[in-house]
Protein backbone atom coordinates (compact mmCIF):
# COMPACT_ATOMS: atom_id res chain seq x y z
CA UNK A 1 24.97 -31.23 15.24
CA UNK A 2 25.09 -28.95 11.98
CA UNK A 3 23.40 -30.77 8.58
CA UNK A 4 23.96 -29.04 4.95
CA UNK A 5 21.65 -28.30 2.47
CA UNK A 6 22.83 -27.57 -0.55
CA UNK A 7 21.41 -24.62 -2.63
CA UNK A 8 21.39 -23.39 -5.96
CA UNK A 9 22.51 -19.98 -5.16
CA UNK A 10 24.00 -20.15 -1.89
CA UNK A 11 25.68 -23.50 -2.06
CA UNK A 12 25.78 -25.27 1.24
CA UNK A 13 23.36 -23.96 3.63
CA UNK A 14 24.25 -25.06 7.42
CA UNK A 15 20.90 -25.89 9.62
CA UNK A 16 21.07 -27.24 12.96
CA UNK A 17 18.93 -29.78 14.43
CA UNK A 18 16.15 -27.92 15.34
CA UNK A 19 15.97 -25.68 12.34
CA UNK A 20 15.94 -28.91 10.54
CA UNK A 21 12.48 -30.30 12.23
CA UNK A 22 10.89 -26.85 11.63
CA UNK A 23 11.90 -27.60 8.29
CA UNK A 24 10.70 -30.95 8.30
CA UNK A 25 6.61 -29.79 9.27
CA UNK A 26 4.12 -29.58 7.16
CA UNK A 27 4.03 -25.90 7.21
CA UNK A 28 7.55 -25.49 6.00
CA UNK A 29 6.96 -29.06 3.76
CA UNK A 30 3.94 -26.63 1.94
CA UNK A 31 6.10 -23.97 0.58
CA UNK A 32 7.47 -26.63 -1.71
CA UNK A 33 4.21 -26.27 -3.60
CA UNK A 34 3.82 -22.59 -3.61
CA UNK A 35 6.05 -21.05 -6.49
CA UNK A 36 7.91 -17.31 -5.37
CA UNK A 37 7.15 -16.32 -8.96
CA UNK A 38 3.44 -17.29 -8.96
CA UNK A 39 2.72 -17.49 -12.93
CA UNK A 40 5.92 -15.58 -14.02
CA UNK A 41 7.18 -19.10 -15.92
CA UNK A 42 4.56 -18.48 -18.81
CA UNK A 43 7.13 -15.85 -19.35
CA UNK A 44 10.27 -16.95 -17.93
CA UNK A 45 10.26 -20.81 -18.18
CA UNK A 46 12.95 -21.47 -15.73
CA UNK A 47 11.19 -19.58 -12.66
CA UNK A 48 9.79 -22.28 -10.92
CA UNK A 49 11.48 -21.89 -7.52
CA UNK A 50 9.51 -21.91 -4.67
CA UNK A 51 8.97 -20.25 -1.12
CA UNK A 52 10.91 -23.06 0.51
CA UNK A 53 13.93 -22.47 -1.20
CA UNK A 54 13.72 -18.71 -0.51
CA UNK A 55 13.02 -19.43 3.25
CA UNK A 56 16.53 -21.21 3.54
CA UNK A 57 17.79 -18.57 1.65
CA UNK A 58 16.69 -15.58 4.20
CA UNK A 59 17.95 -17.71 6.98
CA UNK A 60 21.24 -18.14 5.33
CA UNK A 61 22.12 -14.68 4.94
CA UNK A 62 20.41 -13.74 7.87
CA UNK A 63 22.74 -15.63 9.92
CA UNK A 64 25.78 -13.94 7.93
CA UNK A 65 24.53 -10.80 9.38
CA UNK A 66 23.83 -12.21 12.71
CA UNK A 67 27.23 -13.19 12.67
CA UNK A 68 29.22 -9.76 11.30
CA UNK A 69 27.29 -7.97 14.15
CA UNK A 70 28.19 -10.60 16.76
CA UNK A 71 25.06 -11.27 18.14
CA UNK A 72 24.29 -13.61 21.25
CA UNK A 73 23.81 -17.02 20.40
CA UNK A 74 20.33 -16.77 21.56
CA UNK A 75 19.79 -13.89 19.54
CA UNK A 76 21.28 -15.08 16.35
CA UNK A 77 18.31 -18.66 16.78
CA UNK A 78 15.43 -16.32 17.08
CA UNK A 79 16.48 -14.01 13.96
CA UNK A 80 17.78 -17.44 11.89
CA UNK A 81 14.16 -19.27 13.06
CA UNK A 82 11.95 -15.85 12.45
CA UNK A 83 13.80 -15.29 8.51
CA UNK A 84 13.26 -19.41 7.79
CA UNK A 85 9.55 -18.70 8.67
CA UNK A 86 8.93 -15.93 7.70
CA UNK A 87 6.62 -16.56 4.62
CA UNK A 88 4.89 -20.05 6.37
CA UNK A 89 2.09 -17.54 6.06
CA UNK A 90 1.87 -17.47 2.21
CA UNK A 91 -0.91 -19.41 0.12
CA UNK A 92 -1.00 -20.91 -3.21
CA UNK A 93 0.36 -18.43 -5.37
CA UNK A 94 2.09 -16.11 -3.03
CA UNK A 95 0.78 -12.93 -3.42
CA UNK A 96 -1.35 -12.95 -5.82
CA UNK A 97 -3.86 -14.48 -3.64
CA UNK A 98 -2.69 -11.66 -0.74
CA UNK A 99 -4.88 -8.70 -1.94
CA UNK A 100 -8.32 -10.84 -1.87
CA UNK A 101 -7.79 -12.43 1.10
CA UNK A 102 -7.01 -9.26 3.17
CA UNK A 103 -10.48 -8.21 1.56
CA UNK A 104 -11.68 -10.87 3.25
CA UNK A 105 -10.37 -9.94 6.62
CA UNK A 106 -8.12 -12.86 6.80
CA UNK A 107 -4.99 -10.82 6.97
CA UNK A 108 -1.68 -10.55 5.28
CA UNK A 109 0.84 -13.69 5.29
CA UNK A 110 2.53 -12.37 8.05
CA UNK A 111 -0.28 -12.29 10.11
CA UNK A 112 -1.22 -15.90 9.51
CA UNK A 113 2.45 -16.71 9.84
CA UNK A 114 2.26 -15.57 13.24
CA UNK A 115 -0.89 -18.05 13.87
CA UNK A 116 0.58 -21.27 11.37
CA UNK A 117 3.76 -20.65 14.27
CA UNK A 118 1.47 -20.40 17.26
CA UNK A 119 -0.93 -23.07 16.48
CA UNK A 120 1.45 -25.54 14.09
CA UNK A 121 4.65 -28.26 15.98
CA UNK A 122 7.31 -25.38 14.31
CA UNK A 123 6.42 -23.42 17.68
CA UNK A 124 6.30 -26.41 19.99
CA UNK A 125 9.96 -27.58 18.19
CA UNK A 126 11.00 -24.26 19.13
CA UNK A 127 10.05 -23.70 22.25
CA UNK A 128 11.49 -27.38 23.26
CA UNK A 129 14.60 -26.02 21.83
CA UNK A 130 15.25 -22.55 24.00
CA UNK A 131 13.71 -20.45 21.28
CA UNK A 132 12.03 -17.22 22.59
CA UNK A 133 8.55 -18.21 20.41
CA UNK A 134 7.03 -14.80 21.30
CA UNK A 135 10.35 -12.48 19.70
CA UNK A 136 9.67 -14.75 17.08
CA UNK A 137 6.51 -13.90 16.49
CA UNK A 138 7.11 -10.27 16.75
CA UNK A 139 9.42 -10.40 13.93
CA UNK A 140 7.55 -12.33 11.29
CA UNK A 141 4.42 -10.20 12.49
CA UNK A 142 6.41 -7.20 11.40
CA UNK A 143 6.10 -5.43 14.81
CA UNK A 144 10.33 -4.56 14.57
CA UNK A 145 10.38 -3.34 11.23
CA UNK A 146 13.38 -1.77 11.37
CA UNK A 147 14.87 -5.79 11.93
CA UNK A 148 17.57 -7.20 9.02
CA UNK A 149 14.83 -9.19 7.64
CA UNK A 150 12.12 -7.05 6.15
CA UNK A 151 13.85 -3.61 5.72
CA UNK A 152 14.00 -2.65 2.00
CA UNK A 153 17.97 -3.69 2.10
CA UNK A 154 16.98 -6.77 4.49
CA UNK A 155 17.91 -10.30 3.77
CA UNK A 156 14.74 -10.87 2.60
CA UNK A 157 14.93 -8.57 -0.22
CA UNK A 158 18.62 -9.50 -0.86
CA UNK A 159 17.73 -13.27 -1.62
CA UNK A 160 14.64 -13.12 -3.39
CA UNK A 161 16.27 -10.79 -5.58
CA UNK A 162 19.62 -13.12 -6.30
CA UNK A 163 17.48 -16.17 -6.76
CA UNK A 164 14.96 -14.55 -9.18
CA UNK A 165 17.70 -13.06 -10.72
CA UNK A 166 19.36 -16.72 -11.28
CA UNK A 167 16.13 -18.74 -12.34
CA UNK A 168 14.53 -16.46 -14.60
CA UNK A 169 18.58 -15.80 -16.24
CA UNK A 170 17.74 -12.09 -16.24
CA UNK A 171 21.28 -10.14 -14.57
CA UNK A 172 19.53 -7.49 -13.48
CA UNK A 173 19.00 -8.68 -9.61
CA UNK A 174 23.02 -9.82 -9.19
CA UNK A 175 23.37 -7.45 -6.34
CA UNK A 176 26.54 -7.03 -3.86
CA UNK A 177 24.96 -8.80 -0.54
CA UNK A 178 28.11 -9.93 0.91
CA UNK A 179 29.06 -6.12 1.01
CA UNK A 180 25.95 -5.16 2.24
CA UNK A 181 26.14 -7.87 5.12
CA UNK A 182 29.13 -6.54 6.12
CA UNK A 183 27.85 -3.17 6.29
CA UNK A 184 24.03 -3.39 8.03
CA UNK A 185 24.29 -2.24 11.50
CA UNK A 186 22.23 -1.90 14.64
CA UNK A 187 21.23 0.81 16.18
CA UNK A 188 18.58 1.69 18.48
CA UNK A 189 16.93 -1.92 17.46
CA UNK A 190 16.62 -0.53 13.75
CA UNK A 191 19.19 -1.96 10.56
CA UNK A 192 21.02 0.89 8.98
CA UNK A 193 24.05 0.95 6.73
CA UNK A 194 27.35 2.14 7.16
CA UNK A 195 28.72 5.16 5.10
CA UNK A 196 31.29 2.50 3.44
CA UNK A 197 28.19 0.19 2.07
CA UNK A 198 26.25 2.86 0.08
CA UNK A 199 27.21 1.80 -3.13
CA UNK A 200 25.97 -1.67 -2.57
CA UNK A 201 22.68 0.10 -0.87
CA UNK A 202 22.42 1.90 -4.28
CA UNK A 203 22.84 -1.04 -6.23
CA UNK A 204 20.23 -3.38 -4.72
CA UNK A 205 17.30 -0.77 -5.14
CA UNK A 206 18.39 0.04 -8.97
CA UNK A 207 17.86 -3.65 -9.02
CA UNK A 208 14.57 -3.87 -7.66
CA UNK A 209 13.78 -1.43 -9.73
CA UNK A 210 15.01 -3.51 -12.72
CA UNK A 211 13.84 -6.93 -11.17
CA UNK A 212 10.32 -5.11 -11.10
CA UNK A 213 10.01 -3.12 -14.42
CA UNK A 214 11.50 -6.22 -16.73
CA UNK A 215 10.46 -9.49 -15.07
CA UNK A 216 7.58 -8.86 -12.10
CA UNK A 217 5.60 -6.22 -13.97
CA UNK A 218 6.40 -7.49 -17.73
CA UNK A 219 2.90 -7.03 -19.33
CA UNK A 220 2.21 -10.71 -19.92
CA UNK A 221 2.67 -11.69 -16.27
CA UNK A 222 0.54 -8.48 -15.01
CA UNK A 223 -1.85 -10.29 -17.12
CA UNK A 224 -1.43 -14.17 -16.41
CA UNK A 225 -1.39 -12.52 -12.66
CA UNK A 226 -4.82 -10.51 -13.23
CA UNK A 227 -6.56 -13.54 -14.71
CA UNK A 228 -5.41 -15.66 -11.71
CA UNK A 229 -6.64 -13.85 -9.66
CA UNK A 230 -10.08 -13.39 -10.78
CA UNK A 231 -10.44 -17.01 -11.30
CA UNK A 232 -9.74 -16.87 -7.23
CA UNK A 233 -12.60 -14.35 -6.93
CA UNK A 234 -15.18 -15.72 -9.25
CA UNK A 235 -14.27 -18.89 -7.82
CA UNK A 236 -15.31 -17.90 -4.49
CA UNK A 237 -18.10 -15.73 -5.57
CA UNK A 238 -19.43 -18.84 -7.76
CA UNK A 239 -19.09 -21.15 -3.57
CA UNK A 240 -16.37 -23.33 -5.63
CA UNK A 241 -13.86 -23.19 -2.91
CA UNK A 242 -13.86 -21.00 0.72
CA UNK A 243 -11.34 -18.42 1.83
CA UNK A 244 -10.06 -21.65 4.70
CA UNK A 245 -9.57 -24.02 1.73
CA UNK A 246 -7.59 -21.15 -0.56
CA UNK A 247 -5.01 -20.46 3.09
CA UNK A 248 -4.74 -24.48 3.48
CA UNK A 249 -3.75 -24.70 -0.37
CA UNK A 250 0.15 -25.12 -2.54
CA UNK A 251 -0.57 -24.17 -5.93
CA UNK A 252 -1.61 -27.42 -7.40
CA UNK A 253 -4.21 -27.75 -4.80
CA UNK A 254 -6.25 -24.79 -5.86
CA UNK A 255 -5.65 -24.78 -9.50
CA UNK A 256 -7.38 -28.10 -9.15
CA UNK A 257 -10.16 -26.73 -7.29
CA UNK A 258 -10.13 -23.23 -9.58
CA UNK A 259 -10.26 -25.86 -13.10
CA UNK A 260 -13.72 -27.29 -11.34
CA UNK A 261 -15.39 -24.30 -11.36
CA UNK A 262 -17.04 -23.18 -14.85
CA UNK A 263 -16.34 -19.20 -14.61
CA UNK A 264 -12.89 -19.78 -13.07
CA UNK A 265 -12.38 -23.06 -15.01
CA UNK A 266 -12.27 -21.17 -18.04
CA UNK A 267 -9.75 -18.59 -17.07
CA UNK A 268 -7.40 -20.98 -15.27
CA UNK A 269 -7.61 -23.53 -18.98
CA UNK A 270 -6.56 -20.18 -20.96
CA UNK A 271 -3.67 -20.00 -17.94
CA UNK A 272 -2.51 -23.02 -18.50
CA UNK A 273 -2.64 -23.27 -21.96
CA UNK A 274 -1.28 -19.75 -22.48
CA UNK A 275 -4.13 -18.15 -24.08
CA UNK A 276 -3.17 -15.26 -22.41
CA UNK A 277 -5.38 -11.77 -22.89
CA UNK A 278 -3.64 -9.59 -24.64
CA UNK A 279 -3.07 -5.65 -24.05
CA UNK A 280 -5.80 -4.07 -25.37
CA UNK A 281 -5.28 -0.26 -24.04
CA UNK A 282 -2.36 0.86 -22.07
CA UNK A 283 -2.84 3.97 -19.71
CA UNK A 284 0.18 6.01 -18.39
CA UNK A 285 -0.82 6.89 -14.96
CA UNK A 286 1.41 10.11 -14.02
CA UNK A 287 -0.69 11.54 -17.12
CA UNK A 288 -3.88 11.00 -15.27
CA UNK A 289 -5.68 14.72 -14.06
CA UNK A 290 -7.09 14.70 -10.53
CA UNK A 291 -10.27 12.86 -11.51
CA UNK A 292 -8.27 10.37 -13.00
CA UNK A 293 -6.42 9.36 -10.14
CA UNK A 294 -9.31 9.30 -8.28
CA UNK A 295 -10.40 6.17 -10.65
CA UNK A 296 -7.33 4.34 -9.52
CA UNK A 297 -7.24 5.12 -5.69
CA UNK A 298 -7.76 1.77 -4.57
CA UNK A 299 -9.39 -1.79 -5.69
CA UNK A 300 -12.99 -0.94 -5.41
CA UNK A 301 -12.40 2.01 -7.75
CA UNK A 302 -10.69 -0.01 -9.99
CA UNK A 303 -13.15 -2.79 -10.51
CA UNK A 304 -15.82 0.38 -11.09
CA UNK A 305 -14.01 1.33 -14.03
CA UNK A 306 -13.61 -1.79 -15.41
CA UNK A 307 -17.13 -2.58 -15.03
CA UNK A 308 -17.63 0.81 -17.43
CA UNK A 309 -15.38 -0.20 -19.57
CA UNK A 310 -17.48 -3.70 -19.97
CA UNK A 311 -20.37 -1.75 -20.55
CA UNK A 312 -19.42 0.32 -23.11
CA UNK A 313 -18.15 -2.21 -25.16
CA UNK A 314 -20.40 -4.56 -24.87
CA UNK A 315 -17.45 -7.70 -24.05
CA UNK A 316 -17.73 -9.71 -20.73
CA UNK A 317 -14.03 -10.82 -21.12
CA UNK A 318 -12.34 -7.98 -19.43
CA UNK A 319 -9.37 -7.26 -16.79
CA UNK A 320 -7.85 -3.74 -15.87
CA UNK A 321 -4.81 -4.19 -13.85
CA UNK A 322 -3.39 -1.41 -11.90
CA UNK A 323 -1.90 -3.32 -8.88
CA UNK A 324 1.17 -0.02 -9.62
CA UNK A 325 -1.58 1.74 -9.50
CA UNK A 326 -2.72 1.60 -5.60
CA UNK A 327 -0.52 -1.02 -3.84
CA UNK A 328 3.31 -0.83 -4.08
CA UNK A 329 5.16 2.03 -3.14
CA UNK A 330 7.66 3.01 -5.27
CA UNK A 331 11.07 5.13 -4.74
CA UNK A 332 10.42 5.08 -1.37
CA UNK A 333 12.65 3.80 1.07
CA UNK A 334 13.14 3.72 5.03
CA UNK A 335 16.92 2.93 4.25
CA UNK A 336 19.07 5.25 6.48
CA UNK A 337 23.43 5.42 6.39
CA UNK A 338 25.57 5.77 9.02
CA UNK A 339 27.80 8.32 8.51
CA UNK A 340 30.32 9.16 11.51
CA UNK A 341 28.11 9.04 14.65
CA UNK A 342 25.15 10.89 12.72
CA UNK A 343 22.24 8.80 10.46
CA UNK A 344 20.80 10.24 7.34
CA UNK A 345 18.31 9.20 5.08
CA UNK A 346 19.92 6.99 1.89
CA UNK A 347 17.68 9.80 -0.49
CA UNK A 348 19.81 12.80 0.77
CA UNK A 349 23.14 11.48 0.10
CA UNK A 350 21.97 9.48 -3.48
CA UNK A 351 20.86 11.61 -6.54
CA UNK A 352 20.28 7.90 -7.90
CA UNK A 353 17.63 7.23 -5.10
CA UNK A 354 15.40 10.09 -6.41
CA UNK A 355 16.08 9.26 -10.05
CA UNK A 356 14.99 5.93 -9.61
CA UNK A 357 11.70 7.27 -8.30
CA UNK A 358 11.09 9.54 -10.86
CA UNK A 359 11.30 6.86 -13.52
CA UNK A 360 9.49 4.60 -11.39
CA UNK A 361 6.60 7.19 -11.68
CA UNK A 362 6.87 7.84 -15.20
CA UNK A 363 6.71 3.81 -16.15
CA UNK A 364 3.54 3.20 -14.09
CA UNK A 365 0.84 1.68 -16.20
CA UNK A 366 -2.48 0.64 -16.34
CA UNK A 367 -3.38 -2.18 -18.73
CA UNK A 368 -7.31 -3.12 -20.10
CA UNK A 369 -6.47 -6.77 -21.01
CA UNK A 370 -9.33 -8.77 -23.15
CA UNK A 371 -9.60 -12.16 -25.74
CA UNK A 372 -6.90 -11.26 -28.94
CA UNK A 373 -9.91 -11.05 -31.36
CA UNK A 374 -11.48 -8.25 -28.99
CA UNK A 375 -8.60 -6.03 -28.91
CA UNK A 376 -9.71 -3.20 -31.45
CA UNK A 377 -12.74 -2.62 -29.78
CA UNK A 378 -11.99 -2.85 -26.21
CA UNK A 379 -9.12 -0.60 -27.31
CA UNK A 380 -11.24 1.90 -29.29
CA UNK A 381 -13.57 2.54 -25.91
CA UNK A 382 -10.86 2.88 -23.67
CA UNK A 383 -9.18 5.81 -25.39
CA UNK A 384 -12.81 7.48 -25.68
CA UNK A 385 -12.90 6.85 -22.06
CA UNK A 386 -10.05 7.78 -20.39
CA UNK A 387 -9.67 10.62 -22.78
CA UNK A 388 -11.39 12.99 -20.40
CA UNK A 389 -9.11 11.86 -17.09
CA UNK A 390 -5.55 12.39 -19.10
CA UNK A 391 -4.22 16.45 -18.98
């Protein structure tokens, strides 16, 4: 029997009766409370979607792909089942909790996805159902990378982009997916695109690039984002909750926990009260020299400046955020096109591929972030500071 779900961007959504008790555990029922967006509606008031809705999303189109490349039945459950859970792994504010948890050795989302599915009833559902449990597994543990799902065209990507796109009201991420699901092909157990879809491959990373420079990296949620998560880290450093309690947590849960705390309380009242920092210094980052870049190579490095930067100016009150800076990868792309029996990569047949990470590059910032009454001096030390590291 086939049940309907209807969706804001999709419409109906068609689940069967055993996607619909996976649906129906807690695991799936916890995504409800996590928001995709994190803390982007201080910014964009209508973004308060969640991972659940996104899950039935990737299903949904996953399926429509399933289906255009006439896959087996059996085939077609494991990728719908693997794209529904694919994020059961996520905690209370998606991935802004991500970084400090890997820290903390307890591994990415997908990696707990893989043990929420092993350990939780969605795998016992499953396997009572035919499901292949341990394909499954594989996928959401990003062993096939080259699957539909997670590829940088994948239906992953192509949903979270439409529905951010639609709840924040910004156009940019209106891509073409039903051309691209008519174009994705297998081959040699990795998605490529046909020659005819490269146009619509085109279009979806111009508006990722979009999506990210106008509504996931606008300055005030880089900044909302930054404070969030330190309240996470001083919250743990300060024994006000554990690293199990943040994984077991929606995003109500641990803001209640964070507002107990009198370090993190303080960060998560400005939060919610949007009493925001405010940009104090902005640094471009391809005009760093080589010892510059060496300041920004990864988180540790990071936090070492900042600490300086504290120092200097005397103010406890400070964040630098360069997540740009040493964790997302920009311009690149695995995406390869089928062109008559031969496969190239999507950046030797698209000028627009390498001008899109050019001005990627150029747009990276870092951003010193501090109280509004702070600004001039936080600012006036920075630009003594990074003076030397900019040539």
């Amino acid at each position: 029997m086939m049940h309907v779900i209807k969706d804001a961007v999709h419409g109906n959504i068609r689940v069967s009766d055993a996607e619909l008790m996976v649906i129906d555990t807690p695991e799936m029922q916890k995504l409800r409370g996590i928001k995709q967006m994190a803390v982007a509606y201080l910014v964009y008031p209508g973004a308060n979607h969640t991972r659940f809705e996104h899950s039935l999303g990737t299903m949904h189109i996953t399926g429509r792909i399933c289906e255009n490349l006439s896959l087996s039945e059996d085939e077609t459950k494991n990728m719908r089942a693997a794209a529904l859970l694919h994020d059961v792994g996520h905690t209370a504010f998606s991935h802004e909790n991500e970084g400090i948890l890997v820290r903390k050795r307890m591994g990415n989302h997908e990696q707990r996805g893989v043990e929420t599915l092993t350990k939780g009833g969605s795998g016992e559902i499953l396997e009572d159902n035919g499901y292949d449990v341990k394909r499954i597994c594989a996928l959401i543990g990003g062993d096939e990378k080259g699957g539909m799902i997670d590829f940088d065209l994948g239906s992953d990507r192509m949903d979270y982009l439409l529905r951010d796109s639609h709840y924040t009201g910004v156009a940019y991420g209106v891509i073409d997916w039903d051309r691209l699901v008519h174009t994705i092909r297998l081959k040699g157990g990795r998605a490529v695109v046909e020659w005819g879809g490269i146009e619509a491959a085109e279009s979806l990373l111009i508006a990722r690039f979009l999506m990210f420079s106008s509504v996931y990296y606008h300055h005030a949620v880089r900044i909302a984002s930054a404070m969030l998560g330190r309240a996470v880290e001083l919250a743990l450093e300060d024994g006000g909750v554990t690293t199990a309690e943040i994984t077991g947590c929606n995003d109500a849960e641990l803001g209640f926990a964070l507002r107990k705390g009198e370090r993190s309380g303080r960060l998560i009242e400005r939060i919610e009260r949007r009493k925001l920092f405010k940009r104090a210094y902005e640094l471009e980052l391809n005009r760093l020299n080589r010892r510059g870049r060496e300041l920004f190579r990864n988180y540790w490095s990071i936090r070492r400046v900042e600490d300086e930067i504290r120092e200097k100016s005397g103010i406890e009150d400070i964040i630098l955020e360069c997540r740009q800076g040493y964790d997302e990868k920009f311009g690149e792309s695995s995406v390869h096109i089928l062109k008559g029996s031969r496969e190239y990569p999507l950046e030797r047949l698209s000028e627009i591929v390498g001008a899109i990470r050019k001005t990627e590059e150029m747009r990276m910032r870092a951003i010193v972030a501090c109280p509004r009454e702070q600004r001039k001096r936080v600012g006036l030390v920075c630009k003594r500071f990074f003076r030397q590291f900019v040539g």
